[in-house]
Protein backbone atom coordinates (compact mmCIF):
# COMPACT_ATOMS: atom_id res chain seq x y z
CA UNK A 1 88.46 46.86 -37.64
CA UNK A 2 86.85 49.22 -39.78
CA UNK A 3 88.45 47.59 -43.00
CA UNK A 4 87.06 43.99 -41.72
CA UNK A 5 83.49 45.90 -41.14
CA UNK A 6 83.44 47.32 -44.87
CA UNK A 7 84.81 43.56 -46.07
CA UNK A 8 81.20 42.30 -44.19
CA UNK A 9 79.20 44.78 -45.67
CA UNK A 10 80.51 44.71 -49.54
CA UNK A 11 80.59 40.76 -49.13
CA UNK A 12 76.60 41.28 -47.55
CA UNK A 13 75.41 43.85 -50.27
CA UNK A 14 76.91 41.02 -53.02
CA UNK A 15 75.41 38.05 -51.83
CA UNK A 16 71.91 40.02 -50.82
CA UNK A 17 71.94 40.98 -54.54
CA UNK A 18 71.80 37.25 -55.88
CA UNK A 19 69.86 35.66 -52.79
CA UNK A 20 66.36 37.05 -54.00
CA UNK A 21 63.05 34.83 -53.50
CA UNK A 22 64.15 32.36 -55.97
CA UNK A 23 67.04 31.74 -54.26
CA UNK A 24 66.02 31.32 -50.73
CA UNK A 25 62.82 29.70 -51.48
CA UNK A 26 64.66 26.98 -53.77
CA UNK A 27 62.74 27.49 -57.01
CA UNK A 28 66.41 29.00 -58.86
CA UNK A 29 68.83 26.07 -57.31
CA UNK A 30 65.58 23.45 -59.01
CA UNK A 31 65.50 24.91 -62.24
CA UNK A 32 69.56 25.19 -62.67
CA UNK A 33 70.98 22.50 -60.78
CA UNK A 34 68.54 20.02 -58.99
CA UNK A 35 67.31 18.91 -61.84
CA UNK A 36 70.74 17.86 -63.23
CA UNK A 37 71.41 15.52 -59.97
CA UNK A 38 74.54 15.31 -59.19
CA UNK A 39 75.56 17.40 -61.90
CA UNK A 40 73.65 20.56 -60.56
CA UNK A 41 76.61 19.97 -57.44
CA UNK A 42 79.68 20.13 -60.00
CA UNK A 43 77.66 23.20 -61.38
CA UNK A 44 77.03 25.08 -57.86
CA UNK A 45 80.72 24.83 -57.41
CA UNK A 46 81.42 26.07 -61.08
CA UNK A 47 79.08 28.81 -60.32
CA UNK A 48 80.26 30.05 -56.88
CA UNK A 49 84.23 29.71 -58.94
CA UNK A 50 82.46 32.25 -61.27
CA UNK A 51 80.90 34.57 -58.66
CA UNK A 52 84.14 35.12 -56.94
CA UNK A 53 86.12 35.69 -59.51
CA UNK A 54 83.53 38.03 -61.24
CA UNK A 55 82.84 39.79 -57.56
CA UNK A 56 86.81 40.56 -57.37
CA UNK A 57 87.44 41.27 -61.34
CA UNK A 58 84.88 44.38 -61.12
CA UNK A 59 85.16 45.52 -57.19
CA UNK A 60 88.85 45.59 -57.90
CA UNK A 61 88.25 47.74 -61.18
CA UNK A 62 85.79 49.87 -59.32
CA UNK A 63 88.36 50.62 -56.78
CA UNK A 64 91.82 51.31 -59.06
CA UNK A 65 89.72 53.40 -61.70
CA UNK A 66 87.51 55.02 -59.30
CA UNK A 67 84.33 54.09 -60.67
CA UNK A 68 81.22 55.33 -59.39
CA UNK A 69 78.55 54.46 -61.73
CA UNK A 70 77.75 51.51 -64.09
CA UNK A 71 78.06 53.69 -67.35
CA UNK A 72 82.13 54.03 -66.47
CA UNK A 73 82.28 50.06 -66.14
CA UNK A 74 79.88 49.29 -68.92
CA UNK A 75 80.95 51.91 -71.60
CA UNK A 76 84.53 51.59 -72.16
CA UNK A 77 84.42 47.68 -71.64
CA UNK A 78 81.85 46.73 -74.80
CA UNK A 79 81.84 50.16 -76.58
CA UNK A 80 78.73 52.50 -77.28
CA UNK A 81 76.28 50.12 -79.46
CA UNK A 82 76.90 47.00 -77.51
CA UNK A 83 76.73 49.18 -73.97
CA UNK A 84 72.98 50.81 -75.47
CA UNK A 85 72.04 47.28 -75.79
CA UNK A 86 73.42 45.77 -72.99
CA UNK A 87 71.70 48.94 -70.82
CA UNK A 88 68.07 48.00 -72.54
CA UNK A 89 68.73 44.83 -71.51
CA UNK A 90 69.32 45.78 -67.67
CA UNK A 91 66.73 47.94 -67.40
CA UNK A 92 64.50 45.27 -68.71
CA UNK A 93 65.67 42.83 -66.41
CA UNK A 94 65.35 44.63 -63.14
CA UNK A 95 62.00 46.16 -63.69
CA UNK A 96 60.55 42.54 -64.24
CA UNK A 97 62.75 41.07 -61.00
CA UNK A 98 61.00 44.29 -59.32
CA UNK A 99 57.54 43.98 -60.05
CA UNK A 100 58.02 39.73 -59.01
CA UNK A 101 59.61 40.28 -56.00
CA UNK A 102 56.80 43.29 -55.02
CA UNK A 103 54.36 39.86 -56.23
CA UNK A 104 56.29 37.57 -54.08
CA UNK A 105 56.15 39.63 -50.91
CA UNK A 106 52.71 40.54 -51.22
CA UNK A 107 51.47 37.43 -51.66
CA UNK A 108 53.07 36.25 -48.52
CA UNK A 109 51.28 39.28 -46.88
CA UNK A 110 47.83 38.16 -48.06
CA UNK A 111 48.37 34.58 -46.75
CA UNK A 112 49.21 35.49 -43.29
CA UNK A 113 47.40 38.65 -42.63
CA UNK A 114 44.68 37.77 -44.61
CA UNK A 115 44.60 40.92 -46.62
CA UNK A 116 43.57 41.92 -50.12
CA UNK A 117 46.39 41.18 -52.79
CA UNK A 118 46.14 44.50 -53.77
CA UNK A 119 46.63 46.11 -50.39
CA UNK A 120 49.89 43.55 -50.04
CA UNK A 121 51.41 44.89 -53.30
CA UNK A 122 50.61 48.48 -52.08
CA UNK A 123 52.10 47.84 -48.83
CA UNK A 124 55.15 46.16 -50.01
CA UNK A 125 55.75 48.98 -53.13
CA UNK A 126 55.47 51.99 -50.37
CA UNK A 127 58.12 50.06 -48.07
CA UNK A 128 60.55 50.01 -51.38
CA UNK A 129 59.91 53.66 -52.12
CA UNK A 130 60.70 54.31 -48.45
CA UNK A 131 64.59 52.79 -48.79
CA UNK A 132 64.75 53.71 -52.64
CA UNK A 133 64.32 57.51 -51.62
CA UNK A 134 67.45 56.75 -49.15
CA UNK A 135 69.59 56.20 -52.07
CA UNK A 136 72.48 53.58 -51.79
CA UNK A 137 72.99 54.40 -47.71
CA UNK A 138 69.66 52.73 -47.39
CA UNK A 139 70.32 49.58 -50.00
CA UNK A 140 73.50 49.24 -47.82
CA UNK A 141 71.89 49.55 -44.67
CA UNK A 142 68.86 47.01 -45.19
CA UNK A 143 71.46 44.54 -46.73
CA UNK A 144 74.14 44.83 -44.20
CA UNK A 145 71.16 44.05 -41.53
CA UNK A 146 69.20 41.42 -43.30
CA UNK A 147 71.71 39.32 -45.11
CA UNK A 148 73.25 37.78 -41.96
CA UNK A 149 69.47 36.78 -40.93
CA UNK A 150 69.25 35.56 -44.44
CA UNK A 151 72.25 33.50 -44.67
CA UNK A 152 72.05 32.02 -41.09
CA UNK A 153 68.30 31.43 -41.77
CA UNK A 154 69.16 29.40 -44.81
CA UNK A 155 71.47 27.55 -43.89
CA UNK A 156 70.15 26.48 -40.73
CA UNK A 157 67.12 25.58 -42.62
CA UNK A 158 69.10 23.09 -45.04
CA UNK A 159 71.27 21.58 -42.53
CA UNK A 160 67.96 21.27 -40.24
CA UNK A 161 66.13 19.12 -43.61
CA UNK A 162 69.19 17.30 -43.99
CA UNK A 163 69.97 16.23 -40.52
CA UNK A 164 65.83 15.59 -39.69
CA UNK A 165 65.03 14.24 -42.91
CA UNK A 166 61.82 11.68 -43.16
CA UNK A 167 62.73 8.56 -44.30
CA UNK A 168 58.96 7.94 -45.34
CA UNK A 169 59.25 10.65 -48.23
CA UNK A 170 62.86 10.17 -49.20
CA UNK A 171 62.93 9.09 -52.94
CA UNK A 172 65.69 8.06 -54.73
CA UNK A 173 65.19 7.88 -58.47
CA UNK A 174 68.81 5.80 -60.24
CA UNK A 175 67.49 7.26 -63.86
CA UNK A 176 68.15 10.70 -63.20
CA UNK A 177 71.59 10.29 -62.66
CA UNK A 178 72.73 10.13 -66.34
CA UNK A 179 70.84 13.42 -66.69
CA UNK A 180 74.05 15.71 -66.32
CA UNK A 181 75.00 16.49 -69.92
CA UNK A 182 73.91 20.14 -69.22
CA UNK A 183 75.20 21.28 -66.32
CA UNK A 184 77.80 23.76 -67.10
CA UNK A 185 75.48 25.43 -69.37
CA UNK A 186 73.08 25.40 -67.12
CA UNK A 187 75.63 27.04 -64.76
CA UNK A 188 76.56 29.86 -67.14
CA UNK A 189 73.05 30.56 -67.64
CA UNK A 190 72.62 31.09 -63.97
CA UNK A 191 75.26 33.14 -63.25
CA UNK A 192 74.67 35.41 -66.43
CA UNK A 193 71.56 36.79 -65.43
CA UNK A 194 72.57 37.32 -61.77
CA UNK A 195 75.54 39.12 -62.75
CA UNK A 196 73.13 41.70 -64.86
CA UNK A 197 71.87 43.16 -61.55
CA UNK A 198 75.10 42.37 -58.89
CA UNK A 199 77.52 44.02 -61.63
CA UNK A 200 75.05 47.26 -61.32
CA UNK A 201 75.02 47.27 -57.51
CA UNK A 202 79.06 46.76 -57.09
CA UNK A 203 79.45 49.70 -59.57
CA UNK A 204 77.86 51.75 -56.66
CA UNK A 205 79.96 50.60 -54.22
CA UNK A 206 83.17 52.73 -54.20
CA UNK A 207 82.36 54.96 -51.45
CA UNK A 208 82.76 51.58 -49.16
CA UNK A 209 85.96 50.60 -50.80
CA UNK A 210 88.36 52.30 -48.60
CA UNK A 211 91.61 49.97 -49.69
CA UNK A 212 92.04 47.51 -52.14
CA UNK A 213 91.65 44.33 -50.19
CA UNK A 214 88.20 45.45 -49.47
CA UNK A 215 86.96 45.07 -52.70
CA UNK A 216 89.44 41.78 -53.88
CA UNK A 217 88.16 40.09 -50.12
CA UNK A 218 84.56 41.37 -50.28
CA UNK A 219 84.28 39.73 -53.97
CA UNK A 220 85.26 36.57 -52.96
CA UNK A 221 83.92 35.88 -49.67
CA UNK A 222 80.88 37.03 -51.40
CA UNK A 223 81.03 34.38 -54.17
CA UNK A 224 82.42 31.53 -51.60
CA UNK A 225 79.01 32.45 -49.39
CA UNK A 226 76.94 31.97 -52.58
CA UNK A 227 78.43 28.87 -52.94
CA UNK A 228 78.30 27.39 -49.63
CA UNK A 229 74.52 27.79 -49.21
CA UNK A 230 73.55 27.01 -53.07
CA UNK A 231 74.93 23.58 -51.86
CA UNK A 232 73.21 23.23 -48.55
CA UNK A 233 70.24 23.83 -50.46
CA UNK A 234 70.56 21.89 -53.38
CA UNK A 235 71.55 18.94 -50.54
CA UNK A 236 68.03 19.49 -48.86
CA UNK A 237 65.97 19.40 -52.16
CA UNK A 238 67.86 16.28 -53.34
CA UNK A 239 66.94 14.17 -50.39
CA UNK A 240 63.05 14.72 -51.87
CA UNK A 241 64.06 13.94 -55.62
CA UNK A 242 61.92 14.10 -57.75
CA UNK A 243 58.93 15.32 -55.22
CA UNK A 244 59.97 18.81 -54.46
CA UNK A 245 61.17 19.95 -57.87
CA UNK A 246 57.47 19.90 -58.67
CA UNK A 247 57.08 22.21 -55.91
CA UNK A 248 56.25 26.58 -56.78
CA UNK A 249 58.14 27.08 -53.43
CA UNK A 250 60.43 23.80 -52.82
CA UNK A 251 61.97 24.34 -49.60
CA UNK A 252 59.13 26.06 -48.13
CA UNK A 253 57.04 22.67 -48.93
CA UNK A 254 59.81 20.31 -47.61
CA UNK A 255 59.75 22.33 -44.26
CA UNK A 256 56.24 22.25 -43.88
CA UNK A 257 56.85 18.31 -43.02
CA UNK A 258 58.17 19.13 -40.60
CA UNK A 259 56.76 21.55 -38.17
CA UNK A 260 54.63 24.62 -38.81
CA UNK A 261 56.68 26.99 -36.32
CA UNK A 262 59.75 26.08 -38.56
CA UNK A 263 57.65 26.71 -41.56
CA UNK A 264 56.59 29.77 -40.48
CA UNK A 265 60.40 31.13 -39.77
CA UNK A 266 61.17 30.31 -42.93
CA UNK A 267 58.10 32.48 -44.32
CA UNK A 268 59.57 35.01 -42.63
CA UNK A 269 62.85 34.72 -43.68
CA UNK A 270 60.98 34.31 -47.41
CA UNK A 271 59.74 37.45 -47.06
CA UNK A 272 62.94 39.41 -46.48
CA UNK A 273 64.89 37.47 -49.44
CA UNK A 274 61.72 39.32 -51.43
CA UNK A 275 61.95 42.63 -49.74
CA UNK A 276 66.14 43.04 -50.38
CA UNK A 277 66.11 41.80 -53.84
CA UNK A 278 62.95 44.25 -54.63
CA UNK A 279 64.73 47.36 -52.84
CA UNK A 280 67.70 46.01 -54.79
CA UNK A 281 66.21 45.75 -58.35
CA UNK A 282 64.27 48.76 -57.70
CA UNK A 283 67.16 51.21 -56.61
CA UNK A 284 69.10 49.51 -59.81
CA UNK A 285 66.32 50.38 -62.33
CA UNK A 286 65.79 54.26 -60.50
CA UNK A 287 69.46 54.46 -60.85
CA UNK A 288 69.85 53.23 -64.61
CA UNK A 289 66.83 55.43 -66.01
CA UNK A 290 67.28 58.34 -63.90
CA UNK A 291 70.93 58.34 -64.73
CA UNK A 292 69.48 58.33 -68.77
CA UNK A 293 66.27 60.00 -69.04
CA UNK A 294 66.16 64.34 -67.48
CA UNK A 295 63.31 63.24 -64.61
CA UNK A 296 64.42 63.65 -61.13
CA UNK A 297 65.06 60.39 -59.60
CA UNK A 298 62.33 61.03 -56.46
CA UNK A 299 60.03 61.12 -58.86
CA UNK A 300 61.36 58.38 -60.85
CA UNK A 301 61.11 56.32 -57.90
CA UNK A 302 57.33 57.09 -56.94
CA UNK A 303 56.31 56.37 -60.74
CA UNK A 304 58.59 53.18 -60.94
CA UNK A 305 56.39 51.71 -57.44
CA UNK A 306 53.10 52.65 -58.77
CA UNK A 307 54.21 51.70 -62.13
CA UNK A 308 54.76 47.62 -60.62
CA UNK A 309 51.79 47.17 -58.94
CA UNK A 310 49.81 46.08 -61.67
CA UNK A 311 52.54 44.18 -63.39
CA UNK A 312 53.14 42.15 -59.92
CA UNK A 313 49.99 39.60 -61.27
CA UNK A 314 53.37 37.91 -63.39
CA UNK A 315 53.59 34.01 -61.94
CA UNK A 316 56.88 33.26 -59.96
CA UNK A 317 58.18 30.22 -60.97
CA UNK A 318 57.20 30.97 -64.33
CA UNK A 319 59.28 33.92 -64.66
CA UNK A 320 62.40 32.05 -63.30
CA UNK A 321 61.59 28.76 -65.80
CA UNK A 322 61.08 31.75 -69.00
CA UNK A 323 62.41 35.15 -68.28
CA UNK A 324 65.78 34.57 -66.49
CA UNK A 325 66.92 31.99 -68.98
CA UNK A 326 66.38 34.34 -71.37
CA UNK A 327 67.76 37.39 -69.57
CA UNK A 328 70.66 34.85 -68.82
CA UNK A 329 71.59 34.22 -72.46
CA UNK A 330 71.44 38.03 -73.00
CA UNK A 331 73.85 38.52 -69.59
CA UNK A 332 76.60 35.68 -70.72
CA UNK A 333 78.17 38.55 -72.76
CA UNK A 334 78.81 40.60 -69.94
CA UNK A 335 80.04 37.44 -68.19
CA UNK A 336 82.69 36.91 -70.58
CA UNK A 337 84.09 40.41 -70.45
CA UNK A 338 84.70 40.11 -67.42
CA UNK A 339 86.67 36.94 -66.97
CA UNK A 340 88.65 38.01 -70.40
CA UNK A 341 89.62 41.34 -67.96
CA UNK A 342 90.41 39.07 -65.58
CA UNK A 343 92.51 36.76 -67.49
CA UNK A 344 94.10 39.94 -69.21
CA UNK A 345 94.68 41.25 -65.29
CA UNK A 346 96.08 37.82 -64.03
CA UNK A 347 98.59 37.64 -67.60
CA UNK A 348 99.87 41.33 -66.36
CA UNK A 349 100.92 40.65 -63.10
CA UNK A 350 102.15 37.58 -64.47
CA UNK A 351 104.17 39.43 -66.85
CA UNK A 352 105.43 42.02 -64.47
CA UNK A 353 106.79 39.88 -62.03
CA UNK A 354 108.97 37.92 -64.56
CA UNK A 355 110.81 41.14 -65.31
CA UNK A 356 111.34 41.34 -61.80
């Protein structure tokens, strides 16, 4: 019982890491695979292949070599220049999916309690301290307890716009099927710069990885879950082709057809996609620096939440259409050492067992 209860969490803490606002609110699955049609479907499967795989490759690395932090993964996988740059490049990435999600979350705050911006983005950055300062037991914690909400919240959601859809808004636009030449790419790109900040968090992970099928099962259930509710998603958004890919938050405006108390739970639900993938980020970048630089990381955490409150002005659905494309090219290197250790890891066993 205990081994299926640290399966749930690793799988929870793995898909929390990549189900962030622009995940949940639909603005990620428009930019990477709506937009190819029916293409962005053969690349949600391609992707979720890719999470799995990558989920077991490094949880099952973390486990046999006993790794506990992200410098004994990174290090003696790319070398020292290539890990310095890769590490810049992390560091980068999470203090700018940080200071967004803080954005996100506080702007959802202002809307519906009618406060100052400012006062949201204060708000939300003292909450993030608050699990930050409990180190990883608190990441854990807030992920094993919202990412259930999160997943059944989305999915129900999606199945709810798919099985109530209006008929009076449903577009269907023949041209945009021949638009699929990018997919894959597109794919790649996507789970690049997702795997920056979920390679981080699994490196942490080893004090939940009791036996071996924890972190092999965890990995893939994780990736499988990705999957699953990428394609729900994309489903929903499809139906409103090419309306809602026009949208800042896509689902959020194809609910609000619908009924305002459904709109309003998924606001909600919104809100705690932003919250986990800020914590998230945040503990990742406090970890990362603190782990480099000779300042304790309590005070590394109280500077990094002041230090985002005046970067959180940075748009949301600009940042996914710029930054993570960019931060995704950077992260496809990292994607390929992986699968070449897993390819070098499946042509082992393979090996073994003939001279059996």
């Amino acid at each position: 019982m205990e081994e299926v209860r640290n399966i749930v969490k690793v799988a929870s803490i793995y898909t929390a890491t990549i189900i962030g606002a622009g995940f949940a609110s639909g603005q990620e699955i428009v930019q990477f695979f709506s937009s190819y049609y029916e293409g962005g479907f053969y690349g949600i499967i391609l992707a979720g292949i890719l999470f799995s795989i990558i989920g077991y490759t490094v949880l099952d690395r973390v486990y046999r070599e006993r790794i506990r932090s992200y410098d004994e993964f990174l290090f003696p996988s790319v070398g020292w220049f290539l890990g310095w740059v890769m590490e810049i490049i992390v560091c980068l990435f999470m203090l700018s999916l940080f200071s967004i999600m803080i954005a996100g979350a506080a702007g959802i705050l202002t809307e519906k309690l009618n406060m100052p911006f400012t006062l949201g983005t204060v708000i939300m950055s003292a909450t993030c301290l608050f699990f930050i300062l409990t180190s990883i037991k608190g990441v854990v914690t807030l992920s094993t307890v919202i990412t259930p909400v999160l997943i059944t919240g989305i999915i129900s959601i999606g199945l709810y716009i798919i099985i109530f859809k209006d008929a009076s808004v449903f577009r269907f636009d023949s041209a945009v099927s021949s638009v699929t030449d990018n997919w894959i790419f597109s794919s790649l790109i996507y789970v690049s710069y997702n795997s920056i900040l979920s390679v981080v968090v699994m490196c942490s992970l080893l004090p939940y990885l009791k036996t071996r099928k924890v972190g092999i099962a965890g990995g893939i259930i994780g990736g499988m879950l990705l999957c699953l509710i990428a394609f729900i998603l994309n489903s929903a958004i499809i139906m409103f082709y090419p309306d809602a890919l026009s949208k800042e938050l896509p689902v959020l405006s194809i609910v609000g057809r619908y009924s305002s108390v459904v709109s309003n739970v998924y606001v909600i639900i919104l809100w705690m996609a932003m919250l986990v993938s800020a914590v998230t980020s945040g503990f990742c970048f406090v970890e990362r620096v603190g782990s480099k630089a000779p300042v304790n990381r309590k005070i590394l955490a109280v500077i990094s939440c002041l230090l985002v409150i005046p970067m959180s002005s940075l748009g949301f659905s600009s940042l996914i259409a710029t930054l993570y494309p960019i931060f995704g090219c950077a992260g496809m290197f990292m994607v390929f050492v992986i699968l070449a250790q897993w390819v070098k890891a499946a042509f082992l066993a393979s090996a073994a067992r003939k001279k059996k």
